[in-house]
C-alpha atoms as a PDB file:
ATOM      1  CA  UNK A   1     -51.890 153.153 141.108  1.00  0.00           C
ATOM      2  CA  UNK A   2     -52.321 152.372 144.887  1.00  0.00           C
ATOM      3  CA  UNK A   3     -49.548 151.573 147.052  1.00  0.00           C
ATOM      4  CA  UNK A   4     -49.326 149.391 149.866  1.00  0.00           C
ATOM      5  CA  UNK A   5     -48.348 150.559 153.131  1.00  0.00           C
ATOM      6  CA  UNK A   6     -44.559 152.375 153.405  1.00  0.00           C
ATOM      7  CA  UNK A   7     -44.556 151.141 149.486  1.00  0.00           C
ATOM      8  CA  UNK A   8     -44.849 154.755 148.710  1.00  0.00           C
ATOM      9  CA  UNK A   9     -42.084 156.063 151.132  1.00  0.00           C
ATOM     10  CA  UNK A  10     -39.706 153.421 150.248  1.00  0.00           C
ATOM     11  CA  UNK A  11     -40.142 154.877 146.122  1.00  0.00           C
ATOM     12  CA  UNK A  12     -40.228 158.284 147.591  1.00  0.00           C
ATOM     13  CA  UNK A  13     -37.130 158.745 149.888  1.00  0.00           C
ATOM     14  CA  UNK A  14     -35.318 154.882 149.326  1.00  0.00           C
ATOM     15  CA  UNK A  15     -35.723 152.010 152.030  1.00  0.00           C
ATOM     16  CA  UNK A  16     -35.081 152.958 155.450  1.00  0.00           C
ATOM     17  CA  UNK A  17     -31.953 152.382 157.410  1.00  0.00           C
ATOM     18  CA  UNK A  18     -32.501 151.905 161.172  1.00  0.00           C
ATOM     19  CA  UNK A  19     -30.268 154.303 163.073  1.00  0.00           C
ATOM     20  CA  UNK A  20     -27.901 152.291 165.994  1.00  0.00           C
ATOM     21  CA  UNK A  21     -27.551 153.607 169.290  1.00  0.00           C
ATOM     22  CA  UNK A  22     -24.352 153.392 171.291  1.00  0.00           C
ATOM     23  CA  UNK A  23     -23.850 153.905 175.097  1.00  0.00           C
ATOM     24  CA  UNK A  24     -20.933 155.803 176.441  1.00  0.00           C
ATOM     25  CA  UNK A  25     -19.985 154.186 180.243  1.00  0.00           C
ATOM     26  CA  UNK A  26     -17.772 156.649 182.131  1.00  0.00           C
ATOM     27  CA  UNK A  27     -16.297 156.640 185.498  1.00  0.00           C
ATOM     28  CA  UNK A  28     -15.647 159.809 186.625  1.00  0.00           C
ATOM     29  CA  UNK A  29     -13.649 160.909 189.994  1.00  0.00           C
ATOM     30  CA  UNK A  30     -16.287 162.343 192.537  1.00  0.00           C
ATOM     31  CA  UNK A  31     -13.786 164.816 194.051  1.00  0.00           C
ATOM     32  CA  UNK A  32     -12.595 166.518 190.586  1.00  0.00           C
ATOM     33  CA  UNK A  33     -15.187 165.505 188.263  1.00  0.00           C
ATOM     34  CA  UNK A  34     -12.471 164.524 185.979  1.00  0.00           C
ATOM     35  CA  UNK A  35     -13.551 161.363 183.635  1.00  0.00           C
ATOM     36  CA  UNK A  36     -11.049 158.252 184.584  1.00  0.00           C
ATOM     37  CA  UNK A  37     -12.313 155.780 182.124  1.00  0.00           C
ATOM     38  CA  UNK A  38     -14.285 155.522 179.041  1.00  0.00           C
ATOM     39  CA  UNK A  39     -15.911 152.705 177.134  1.00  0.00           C
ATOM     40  CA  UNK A  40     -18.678 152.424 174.560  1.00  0.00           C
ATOM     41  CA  UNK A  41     -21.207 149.699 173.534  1.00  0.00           C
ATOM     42  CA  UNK A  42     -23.726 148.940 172.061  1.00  0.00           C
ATOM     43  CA  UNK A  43     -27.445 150.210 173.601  1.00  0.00           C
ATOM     44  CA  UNK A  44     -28.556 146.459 173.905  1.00  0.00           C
ATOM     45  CA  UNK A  45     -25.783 145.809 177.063  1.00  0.00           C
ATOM     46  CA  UNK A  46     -26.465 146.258 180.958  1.00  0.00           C
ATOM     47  CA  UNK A  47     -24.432 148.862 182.477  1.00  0.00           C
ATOM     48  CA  UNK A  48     -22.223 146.393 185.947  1.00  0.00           C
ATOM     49  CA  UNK A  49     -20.846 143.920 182.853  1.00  0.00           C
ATOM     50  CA  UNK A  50     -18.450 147.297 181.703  1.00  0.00           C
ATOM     51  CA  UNK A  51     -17.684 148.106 185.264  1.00  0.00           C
ATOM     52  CA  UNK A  52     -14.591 145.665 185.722  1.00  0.00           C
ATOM     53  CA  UNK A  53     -13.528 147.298 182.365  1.00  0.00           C
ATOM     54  CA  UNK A  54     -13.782 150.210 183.121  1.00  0.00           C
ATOM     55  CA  UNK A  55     -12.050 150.066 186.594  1.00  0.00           C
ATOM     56  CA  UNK A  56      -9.014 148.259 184.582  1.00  0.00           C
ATOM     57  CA  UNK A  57      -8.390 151.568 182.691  1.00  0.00           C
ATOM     58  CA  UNK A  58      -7.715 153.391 186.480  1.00  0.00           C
ATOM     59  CA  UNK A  59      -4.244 153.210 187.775  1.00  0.00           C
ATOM     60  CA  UNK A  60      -4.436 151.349 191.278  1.00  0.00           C
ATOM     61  CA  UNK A  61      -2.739 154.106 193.276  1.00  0.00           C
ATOM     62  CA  UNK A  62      -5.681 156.766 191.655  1.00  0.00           C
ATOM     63  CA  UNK A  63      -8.846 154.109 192.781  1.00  0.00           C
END
């Protein structure tokens, strides 16, 4: 029996699910190093669309 190509793989081990990636944005405070804010997306987004977001989560008095 031949198999076409992957054919054999897919009997083997089941069809392939593609693995996701996710990005983590942080803004951290330069002085401390602490982490201020936190948001994750999606690895198909730019990073300056999350930065409003992300500078939303800081109190005003700690920017």
């Amino acid at each position: 029996m031949f198999c076409a190509d992957g054919e054999w793989l897919t009997r083997k081990h089941g069809p392939s699910r593609r693995r996701q990636r996710r990005k983590v944005h942080i803004a951290l405070d330069t002085k401390t190093g602490n982490i201020r804010a936190v948001d994750s997306t999606s690895s198909r987004h730019g990073d300056s669309p999350f930065l409003p977001a992300l500078l939303e989560q800081i109190p005003e008095t700690r920017r």
